[in-house]
Protein backbone atom coordinates (compact mmCIF):
# COMPACT_ATOMS: atom_id res chain seq x y z
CA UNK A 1 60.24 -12.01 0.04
CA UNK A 2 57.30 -14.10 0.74
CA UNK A 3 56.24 -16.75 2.65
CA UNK A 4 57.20 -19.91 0.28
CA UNK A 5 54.18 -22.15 1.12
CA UNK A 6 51.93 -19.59 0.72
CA UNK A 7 53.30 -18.73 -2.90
CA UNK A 8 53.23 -22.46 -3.74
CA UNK A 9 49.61 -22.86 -2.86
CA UNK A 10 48.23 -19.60 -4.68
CA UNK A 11 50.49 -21.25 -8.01
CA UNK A 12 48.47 -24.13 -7.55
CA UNK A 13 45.44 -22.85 -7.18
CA UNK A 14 46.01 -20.86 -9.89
CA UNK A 15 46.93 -23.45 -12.23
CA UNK A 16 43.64 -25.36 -11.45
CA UNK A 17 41.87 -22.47 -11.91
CA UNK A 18 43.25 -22.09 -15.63
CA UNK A 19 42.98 -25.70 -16.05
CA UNK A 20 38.96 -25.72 -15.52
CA UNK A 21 38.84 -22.18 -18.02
CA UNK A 22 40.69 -24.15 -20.62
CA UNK A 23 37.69 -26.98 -20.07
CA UNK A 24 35.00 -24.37 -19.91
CA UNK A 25 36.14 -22.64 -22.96
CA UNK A 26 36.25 -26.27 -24.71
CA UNK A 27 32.67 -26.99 -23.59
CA UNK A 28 31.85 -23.89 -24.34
CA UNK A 29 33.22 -24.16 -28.48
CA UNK A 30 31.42 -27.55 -28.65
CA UNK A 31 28.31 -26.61 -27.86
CA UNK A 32 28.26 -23.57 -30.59
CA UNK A 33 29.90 -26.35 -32.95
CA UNK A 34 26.77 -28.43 -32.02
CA UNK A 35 24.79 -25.51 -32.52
CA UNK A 36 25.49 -24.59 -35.69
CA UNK A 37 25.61 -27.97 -37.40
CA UNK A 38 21.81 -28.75 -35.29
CA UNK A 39 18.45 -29.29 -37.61
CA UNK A 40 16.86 -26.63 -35.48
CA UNK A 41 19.17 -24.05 -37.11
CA UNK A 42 20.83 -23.39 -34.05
CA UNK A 43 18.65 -22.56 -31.71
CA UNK A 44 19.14 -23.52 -27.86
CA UNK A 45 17.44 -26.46 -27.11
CA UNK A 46 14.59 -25.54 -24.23
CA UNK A 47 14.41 -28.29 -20.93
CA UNK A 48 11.37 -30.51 -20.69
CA UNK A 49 10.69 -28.77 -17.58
CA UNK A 50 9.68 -25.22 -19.31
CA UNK A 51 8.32 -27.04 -22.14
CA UNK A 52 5.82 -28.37 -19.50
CA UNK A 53 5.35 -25.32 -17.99
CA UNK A 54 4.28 -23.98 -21.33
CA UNK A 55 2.07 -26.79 -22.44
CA UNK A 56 0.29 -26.52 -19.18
CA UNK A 57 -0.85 -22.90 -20.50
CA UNK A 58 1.53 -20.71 -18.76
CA UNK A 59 2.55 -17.69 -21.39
CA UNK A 60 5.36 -19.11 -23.30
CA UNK A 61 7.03 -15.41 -24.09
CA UNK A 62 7.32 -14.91 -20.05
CA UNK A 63 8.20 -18.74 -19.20
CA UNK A 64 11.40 -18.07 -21.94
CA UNK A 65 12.63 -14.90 -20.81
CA UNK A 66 12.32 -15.19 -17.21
CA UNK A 67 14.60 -18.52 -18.47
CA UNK A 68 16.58 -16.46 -19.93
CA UNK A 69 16.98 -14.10 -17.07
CA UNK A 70 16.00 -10.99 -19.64
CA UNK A 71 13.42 -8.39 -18.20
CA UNK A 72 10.52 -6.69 -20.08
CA UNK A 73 12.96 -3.91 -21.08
CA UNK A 74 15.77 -6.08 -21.79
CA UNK A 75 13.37 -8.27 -23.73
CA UNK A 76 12.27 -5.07 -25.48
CA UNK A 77 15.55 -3.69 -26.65
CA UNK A 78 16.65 -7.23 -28.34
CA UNK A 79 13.31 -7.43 -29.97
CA UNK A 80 12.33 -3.72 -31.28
CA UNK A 81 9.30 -4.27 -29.32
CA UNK A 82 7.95 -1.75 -26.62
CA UNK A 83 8.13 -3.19 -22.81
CA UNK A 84 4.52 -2.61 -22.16
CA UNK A 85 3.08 -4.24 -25.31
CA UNK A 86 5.94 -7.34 -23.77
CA UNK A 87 3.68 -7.35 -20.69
CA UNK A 88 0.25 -7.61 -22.49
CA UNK A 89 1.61 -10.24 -24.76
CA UNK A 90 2.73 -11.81 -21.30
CA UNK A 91 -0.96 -11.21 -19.72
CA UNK A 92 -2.79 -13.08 -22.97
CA UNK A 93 -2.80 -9.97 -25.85
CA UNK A 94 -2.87 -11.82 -28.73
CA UNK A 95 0.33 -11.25 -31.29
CA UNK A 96 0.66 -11.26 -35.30
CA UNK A 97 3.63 -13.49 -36.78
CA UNK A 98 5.79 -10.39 -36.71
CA UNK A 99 6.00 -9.99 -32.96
CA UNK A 100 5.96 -14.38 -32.94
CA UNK A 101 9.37 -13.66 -35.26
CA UNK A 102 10.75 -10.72 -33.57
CA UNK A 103 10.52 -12.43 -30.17
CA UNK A 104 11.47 -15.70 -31.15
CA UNK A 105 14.99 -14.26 -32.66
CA UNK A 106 15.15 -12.31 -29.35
CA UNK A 107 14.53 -15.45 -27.05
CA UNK A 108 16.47 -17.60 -29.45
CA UNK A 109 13.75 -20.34 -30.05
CA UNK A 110 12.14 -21.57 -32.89
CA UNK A 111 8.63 -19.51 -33.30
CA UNK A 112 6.34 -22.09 -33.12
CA UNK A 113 6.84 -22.52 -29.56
CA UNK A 114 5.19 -19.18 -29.29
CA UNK A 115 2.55 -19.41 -32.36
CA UNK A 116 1.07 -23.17 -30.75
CA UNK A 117 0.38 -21.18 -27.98
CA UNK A 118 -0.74 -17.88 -28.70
């Protein structure tokens, strides 16, 4: 039918791939189990790096989402807020605690990483 050593080395491979799933998907359900039992009401914890970034003045709102690999628009949608007002909030527009909330829940961080700065 097949060539048998072939067929032998895709099973294997195969059964290592499903072996490393099974230990993604366990990472995966420990970290929201560590999420939801977290002080910081599960929010996802931000790396020193980008809190740097943002305490050396850059525009916390645009450090986070380009983190988060979310565009204006995609930014928008999540957060009921129009793209455009996204970029001036991103160029220094100052913002009331409604936007702060809105994006915050949209960027998944706490909102006083974007109210110490704005």
């Amino acid at each position: 039918m097949g060539d048998p050593k072939l067929i032998y080395s895709l099973e294997i491979r195969v059964l290592d791939l499903e072996r490393k799933v099974e230990g993604l998907e366990k990472q995966l359900e420990a970290s929201l189990s560590a999420r939801k039992t977290s002080p910081s009401g599960g929010l996802a914890p931000l790396p020193a790096a980008l809190l740097k970034r943002i305490n050396d003045g850059e525009n916390a709102v645009r450090v986070v989402r380009q983190f988060r690999l979310m565009t204006q628009r995609e930014l928008g949608d999540r957060s009921g807020i129009r793209p455009n007002h996204i970029s001036a909030i991103e160029r220094g527009m100052s913002y009331g605690l409604k936007s702060a909330r809105r994006l915050s829940e949209a960027l998944d961080i706490p909102v006083d990483v974007l109210l110490d700065r704005s």
